[in-house]
N, C-alpha and C. Protein backbone atom coordinates (compact mmCIF):
# COMPACT_ATOMS: atom_id res chain seq x y z
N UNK A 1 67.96 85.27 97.89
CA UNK A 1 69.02 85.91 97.17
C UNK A 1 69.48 87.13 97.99
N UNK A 2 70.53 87.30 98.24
CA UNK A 2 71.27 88.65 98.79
C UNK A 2 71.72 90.15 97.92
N UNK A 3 71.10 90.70 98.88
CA UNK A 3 71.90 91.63 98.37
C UNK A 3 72.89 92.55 97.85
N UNK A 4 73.10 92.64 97.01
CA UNK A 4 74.24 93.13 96.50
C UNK A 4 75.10 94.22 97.40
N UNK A 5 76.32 94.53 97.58
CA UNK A 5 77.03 95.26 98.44
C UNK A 5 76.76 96.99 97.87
N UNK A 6 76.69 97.66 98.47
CA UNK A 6 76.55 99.43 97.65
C UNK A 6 78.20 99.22 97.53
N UNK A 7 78.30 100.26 96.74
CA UNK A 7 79.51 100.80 96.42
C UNK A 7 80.27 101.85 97.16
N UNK A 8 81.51 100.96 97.37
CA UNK A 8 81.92 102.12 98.04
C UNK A 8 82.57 103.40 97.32
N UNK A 9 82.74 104.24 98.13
CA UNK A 9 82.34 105.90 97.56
C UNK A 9 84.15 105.96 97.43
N UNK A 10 84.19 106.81 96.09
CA UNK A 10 85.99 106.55 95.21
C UNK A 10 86.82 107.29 96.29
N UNK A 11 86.40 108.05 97.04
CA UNK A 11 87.01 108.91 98.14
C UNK A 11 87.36 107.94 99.43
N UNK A 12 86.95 106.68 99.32
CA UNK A 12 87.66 105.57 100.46
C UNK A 12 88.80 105.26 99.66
N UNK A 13 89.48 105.44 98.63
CA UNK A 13 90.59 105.20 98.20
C UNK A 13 91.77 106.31 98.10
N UNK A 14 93.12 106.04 98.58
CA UNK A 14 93.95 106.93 99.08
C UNK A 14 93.94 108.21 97.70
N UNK A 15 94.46 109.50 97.73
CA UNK A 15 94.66 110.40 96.26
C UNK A 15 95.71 109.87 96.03
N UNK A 16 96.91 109.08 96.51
CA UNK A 16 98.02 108.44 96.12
C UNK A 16 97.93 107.94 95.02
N UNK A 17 96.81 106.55 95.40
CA UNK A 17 96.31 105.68 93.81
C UNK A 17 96.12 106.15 92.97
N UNK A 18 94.72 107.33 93.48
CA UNK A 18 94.10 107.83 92.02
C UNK A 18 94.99 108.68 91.35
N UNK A 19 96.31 109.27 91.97
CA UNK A 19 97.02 109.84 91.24
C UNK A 19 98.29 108.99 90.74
N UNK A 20 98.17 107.89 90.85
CA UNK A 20 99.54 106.68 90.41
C UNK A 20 98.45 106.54 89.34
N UNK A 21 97.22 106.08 89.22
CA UNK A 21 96.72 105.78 87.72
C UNK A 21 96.59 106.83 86.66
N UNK A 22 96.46 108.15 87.19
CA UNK A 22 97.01 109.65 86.32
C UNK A 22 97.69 109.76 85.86
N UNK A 23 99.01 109.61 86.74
CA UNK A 23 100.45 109.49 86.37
C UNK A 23 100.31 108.46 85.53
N UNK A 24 100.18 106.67 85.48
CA UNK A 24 100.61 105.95 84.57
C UNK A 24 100.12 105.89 83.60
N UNK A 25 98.88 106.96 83.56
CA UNK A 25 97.91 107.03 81.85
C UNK A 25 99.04 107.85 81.19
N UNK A 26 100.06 108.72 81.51
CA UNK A 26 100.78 109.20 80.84
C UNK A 26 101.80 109.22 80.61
N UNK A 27 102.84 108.79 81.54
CA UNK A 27 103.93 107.90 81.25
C UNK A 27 104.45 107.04 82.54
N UNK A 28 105.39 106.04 82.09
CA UNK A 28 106.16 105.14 83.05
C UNK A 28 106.29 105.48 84.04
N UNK A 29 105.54 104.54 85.24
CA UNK A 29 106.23 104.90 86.72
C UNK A 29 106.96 103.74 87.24
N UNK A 30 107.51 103.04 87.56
CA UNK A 30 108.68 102.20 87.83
C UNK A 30 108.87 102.29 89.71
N UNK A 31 108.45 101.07 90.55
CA UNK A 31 109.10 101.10 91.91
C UNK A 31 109.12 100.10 92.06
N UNK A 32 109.89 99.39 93.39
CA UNK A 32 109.99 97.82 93.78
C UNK A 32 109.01 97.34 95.30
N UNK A 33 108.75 96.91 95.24
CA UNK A 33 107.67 95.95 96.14
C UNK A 33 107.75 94.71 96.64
N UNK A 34 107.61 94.16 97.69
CA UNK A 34 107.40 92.35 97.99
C UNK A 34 105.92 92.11 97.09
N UNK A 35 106.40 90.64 96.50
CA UNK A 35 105.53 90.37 95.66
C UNK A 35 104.15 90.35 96.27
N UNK A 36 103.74 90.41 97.72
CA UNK A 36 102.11 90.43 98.01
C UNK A 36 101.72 91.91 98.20
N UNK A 37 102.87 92.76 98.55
CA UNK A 37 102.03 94.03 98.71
C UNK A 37 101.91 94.24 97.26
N UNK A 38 102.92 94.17 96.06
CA UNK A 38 102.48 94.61 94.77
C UNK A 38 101.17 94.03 93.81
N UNK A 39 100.90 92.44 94.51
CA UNK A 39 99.59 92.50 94.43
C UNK A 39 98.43 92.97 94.41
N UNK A 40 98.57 93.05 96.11
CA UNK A 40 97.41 94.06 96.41
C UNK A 40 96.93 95.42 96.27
N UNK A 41 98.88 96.10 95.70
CA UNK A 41 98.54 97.11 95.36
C UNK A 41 97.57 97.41 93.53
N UNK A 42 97.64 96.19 92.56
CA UNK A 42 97.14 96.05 92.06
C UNK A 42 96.31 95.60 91.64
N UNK A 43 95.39 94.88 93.11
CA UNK A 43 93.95 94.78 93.19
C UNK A 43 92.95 95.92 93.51
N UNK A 44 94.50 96.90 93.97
CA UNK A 44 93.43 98.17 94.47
C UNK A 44 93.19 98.98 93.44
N UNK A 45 94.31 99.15 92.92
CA UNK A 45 94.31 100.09 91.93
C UNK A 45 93.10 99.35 90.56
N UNK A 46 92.81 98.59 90.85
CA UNK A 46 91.63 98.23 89.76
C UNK A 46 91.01 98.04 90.25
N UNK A 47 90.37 98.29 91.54
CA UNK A 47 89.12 98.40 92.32
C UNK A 47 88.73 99.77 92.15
N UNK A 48 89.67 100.56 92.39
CA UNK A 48 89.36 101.74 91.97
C UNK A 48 89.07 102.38 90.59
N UNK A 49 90.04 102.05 89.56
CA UNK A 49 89.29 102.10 88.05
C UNK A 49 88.04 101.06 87.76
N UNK A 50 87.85 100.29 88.10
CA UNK A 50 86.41 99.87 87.95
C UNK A 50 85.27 100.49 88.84
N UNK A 51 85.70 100.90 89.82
CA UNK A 51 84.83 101.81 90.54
C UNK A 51 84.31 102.97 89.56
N UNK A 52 85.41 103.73 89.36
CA UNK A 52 85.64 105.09 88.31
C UNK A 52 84.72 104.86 87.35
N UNK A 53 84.40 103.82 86.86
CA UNK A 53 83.90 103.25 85.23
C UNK A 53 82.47 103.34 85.57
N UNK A 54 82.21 102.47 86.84
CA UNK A 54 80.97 102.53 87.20
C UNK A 54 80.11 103.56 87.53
N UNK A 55 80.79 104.46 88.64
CA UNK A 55 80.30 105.62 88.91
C UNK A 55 80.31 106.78 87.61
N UNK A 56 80.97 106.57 86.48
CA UNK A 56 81.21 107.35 84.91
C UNK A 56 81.62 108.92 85.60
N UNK A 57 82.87 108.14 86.57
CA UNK A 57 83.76 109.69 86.64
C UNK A 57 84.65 110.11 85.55
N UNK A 58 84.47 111.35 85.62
CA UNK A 58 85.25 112.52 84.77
C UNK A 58 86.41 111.21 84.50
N UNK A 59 86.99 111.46 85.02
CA UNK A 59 88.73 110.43 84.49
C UNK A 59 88.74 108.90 84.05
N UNK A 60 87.22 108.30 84.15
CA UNK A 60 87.17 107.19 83.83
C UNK A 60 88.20 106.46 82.85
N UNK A 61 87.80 107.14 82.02
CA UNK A 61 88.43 106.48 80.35
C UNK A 61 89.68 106.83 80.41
N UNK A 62 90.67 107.88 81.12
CA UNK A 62 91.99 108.01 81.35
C UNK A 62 92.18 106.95 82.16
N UNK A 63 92.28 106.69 83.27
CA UNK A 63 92.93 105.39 84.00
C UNK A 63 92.44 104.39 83.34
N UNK A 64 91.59 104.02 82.32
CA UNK A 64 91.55 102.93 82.08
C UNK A 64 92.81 102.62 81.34
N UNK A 65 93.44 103.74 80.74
CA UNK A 65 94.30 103.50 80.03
C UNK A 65 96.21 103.14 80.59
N UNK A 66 95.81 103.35 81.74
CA UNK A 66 96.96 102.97 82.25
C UNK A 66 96.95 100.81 83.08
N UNK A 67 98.20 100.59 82.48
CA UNK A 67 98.40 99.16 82.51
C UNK A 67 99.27 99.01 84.08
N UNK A 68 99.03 98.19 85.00
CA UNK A 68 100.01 97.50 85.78
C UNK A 68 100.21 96.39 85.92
N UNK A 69 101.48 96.19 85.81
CA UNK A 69 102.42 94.94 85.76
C UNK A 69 103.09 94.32 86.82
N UNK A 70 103.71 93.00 86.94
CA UNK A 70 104.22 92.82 88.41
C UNK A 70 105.82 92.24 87.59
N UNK A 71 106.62 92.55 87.97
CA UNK A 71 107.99 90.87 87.26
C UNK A 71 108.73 91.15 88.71
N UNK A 72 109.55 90.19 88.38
CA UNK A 72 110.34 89.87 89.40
C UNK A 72 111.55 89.25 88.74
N UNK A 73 113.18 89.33 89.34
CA UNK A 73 114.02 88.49 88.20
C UNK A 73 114.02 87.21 88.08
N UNK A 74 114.66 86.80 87.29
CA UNK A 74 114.72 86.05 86.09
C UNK A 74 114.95 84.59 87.27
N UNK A 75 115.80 84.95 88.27
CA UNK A 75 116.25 83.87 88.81
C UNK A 75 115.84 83.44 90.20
N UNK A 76 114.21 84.17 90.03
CA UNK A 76 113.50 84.09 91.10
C UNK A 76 112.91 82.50 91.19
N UNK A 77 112.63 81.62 91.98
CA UNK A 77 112.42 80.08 92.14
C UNK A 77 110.29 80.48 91.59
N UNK A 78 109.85 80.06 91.44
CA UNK A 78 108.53 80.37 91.02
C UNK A 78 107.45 78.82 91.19
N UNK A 79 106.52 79.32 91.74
CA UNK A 79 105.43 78.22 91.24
C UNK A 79 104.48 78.50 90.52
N UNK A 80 104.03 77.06 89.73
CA UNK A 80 103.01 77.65 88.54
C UNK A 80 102.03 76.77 88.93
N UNK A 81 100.65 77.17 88.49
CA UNK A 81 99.19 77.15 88.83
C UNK A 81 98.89 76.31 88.01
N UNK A 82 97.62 75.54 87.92
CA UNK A 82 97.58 74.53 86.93
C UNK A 82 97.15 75.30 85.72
N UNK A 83 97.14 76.44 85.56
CA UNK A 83 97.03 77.40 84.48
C UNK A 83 98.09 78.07 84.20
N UNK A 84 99.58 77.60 83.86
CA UNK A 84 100.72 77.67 84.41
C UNK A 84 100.89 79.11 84.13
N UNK A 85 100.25 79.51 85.02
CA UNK A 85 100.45 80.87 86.06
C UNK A 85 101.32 80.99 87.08
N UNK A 86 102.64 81.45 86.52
CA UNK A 86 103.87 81.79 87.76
C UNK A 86 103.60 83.01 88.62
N UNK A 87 103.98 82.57 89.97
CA UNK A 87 103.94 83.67 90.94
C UNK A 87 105.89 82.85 91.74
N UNK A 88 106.37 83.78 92.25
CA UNK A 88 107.09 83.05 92.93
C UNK A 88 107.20 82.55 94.36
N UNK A 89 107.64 81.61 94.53
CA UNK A 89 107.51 80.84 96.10
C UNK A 89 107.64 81.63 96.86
N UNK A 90 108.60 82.58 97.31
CA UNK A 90 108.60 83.62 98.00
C UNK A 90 107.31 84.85 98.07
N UNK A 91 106.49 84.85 98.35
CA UNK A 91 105.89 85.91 98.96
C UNK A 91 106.46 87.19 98.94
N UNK A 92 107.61 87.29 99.81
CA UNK A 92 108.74 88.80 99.66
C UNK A 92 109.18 89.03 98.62
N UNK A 93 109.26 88.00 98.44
CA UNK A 93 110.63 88.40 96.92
C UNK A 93 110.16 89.58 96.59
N UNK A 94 111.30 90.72 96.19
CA UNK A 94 111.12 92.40 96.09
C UNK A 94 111.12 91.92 94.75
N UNK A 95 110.06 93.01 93.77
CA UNK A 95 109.18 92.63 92.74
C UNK A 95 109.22 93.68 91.94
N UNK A 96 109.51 94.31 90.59
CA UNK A 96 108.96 95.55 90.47
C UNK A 96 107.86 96.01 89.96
N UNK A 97 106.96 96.85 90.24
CA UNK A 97 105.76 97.28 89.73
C UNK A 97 105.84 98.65 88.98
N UNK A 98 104.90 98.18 87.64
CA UNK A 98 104.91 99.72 86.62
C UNK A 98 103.80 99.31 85.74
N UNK A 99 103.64 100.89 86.38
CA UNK A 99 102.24 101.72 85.72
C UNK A 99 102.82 101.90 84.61
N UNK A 100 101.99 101.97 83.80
CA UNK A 100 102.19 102.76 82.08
C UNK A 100 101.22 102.53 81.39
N UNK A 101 101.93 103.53 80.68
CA UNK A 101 100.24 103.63 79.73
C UNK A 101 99.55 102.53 78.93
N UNK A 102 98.60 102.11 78.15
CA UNK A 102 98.85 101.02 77.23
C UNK A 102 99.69 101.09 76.23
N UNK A 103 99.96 99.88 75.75
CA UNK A 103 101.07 99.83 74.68
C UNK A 103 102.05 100.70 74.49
N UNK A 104 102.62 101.28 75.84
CA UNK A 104 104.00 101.99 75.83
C UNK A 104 104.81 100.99 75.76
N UNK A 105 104.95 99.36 75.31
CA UNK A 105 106.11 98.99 75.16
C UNK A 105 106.78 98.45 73.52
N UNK A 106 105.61 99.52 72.71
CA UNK A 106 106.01 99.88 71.74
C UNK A 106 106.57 101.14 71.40
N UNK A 107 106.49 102.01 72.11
CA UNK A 107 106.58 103.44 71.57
C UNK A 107 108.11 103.63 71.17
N UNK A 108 109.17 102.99 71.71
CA UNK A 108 110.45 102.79 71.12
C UNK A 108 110.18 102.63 69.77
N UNK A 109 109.55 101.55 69.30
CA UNK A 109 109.80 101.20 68.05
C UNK A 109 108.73 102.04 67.08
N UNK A 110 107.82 102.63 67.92
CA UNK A 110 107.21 103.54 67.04
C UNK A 110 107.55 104.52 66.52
N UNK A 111 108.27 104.73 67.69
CA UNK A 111 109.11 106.33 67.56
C UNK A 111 110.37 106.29 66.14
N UNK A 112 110.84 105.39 66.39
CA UNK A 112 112.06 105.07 65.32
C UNK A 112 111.22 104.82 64.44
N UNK A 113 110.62 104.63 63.86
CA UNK A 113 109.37 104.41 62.78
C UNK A 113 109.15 105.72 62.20
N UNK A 114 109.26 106.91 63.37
CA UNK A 114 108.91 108.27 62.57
C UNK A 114 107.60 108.51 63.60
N UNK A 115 106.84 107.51 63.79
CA UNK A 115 105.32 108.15 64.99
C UNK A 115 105.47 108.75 65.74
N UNK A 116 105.40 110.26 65.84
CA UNK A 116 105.58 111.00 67.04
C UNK A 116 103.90 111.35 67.67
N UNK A 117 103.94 111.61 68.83
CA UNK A 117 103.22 112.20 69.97
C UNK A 117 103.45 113.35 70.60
N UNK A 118 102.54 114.29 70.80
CA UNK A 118 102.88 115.54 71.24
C UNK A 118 102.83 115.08 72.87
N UNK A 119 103.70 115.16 73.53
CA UNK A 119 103.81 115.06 75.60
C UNK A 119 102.57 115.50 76.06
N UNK A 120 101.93 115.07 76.83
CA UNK A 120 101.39 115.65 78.19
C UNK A 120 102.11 116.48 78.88
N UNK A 121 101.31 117.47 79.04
CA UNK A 121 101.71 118.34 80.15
C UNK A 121 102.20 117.46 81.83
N UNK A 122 102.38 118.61 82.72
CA UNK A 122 102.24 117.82 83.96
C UNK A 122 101.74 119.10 84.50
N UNK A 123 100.96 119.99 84.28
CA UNK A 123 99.64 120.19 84.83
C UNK A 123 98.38 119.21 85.56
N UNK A 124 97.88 119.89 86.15
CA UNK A 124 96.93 119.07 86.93
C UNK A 124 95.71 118.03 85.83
N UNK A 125 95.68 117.27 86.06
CA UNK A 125 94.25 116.45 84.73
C UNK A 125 93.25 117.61 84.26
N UNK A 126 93.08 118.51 85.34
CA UNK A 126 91.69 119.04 85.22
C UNK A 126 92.24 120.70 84.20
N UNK A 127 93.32 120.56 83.65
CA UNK A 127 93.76 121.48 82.21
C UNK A 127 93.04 121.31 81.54
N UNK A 128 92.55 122.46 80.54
CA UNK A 128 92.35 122.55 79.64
C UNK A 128 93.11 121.68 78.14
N UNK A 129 94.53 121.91 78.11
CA UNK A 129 95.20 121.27 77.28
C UNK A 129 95.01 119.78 77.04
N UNK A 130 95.09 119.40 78.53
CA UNK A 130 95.03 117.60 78.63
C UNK A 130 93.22 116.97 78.05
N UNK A 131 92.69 118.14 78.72
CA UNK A 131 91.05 117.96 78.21
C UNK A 131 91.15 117.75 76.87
N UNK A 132 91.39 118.51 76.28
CA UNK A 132 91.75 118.49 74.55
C UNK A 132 92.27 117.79 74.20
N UNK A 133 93.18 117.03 74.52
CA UNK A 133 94.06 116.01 74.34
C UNK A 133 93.04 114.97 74.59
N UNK A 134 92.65 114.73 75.83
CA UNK A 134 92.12 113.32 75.73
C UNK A 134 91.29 112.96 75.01
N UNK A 135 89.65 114.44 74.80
CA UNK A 135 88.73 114.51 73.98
C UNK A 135 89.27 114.11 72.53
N UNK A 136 90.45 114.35 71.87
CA UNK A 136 90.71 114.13 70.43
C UNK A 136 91.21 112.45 70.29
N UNK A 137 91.66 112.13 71.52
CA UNK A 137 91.51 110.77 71.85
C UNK A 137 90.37 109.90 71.37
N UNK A 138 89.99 110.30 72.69
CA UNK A 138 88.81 109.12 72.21
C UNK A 138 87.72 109.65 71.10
N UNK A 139 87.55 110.59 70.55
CA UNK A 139 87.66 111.11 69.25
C UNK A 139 88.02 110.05 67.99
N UNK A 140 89.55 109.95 68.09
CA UNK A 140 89.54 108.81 67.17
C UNK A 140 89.72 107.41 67.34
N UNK A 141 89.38 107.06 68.67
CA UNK A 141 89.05 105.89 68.82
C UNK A 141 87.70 105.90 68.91
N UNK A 142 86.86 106.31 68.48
CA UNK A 142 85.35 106.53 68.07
C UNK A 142 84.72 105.68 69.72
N UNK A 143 85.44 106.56 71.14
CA UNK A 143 84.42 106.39 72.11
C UNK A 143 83.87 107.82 72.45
């Protein structure tokens, strides 16, 4: 039996990422990509929050909360997987990728509902305010 690989240390990953999953724990980030780099950019970016989880860094439970997505339009030619899993034939095809938080693609309709949320700052994570914020978080999501 082999050995398992060590882990690599969260500091082999660019501050770009770890600050694109910061940013998308708190709101929408929106850019366009060829469909393989936006892949890979979202194999990394969850190499790195599972890294985070493992090692039980400070920000763990914040990036977990940020979602990334891949689409591409509507009238892109596509092949599907025998798990009819579409990717499209093109490789390039420019793609867009967005971070966001979870279930921000309700907050429209929450909001019109009357559910408000007090903003995040855009202070650095390591605020006091955002601390408080997240702590009352997972607070009542009883983690």
């Amino acid at each position: 039996m082999s050995k398992a690989r060590p882990l690599k240390p969260i500091e082999s990953f660019s501050p770009e990422l770890f600050r694109a999953l910061i940013e998308g724990a708190k709101r929408e980030i929106t850019f366009d990509l060829p469909y393989r780099k936006a892949v890979h950019l979202r194999m990394r970016l969850n190499q790195l929050r599972n890294l985070m989880r493992l090692q039980k860094h400070e920000h763990a439970a914040m990036v977990s909360q940020a979602v990334v997505t891949i689409s591409w339009p509507d009238d892109t030619p596509v092949n599907k997987s025998s798990r009819n899993v579409k990717t499209p034939k093109d490789i390039n095809t420019i793609c867009m990728v967005k971070i966001a938080p979870s279930d921000s693609e309700y907050s429209a309709v929450l909001k019109a509902a009357g559910v408000t949320v007090p903003s995040l700052s855009s202070e650095p994570v390591s605020s006091k305010v955002e601390d408080d914020i997240l702590s009352s978080y997972l607070k009542e999501k009883g983690l």
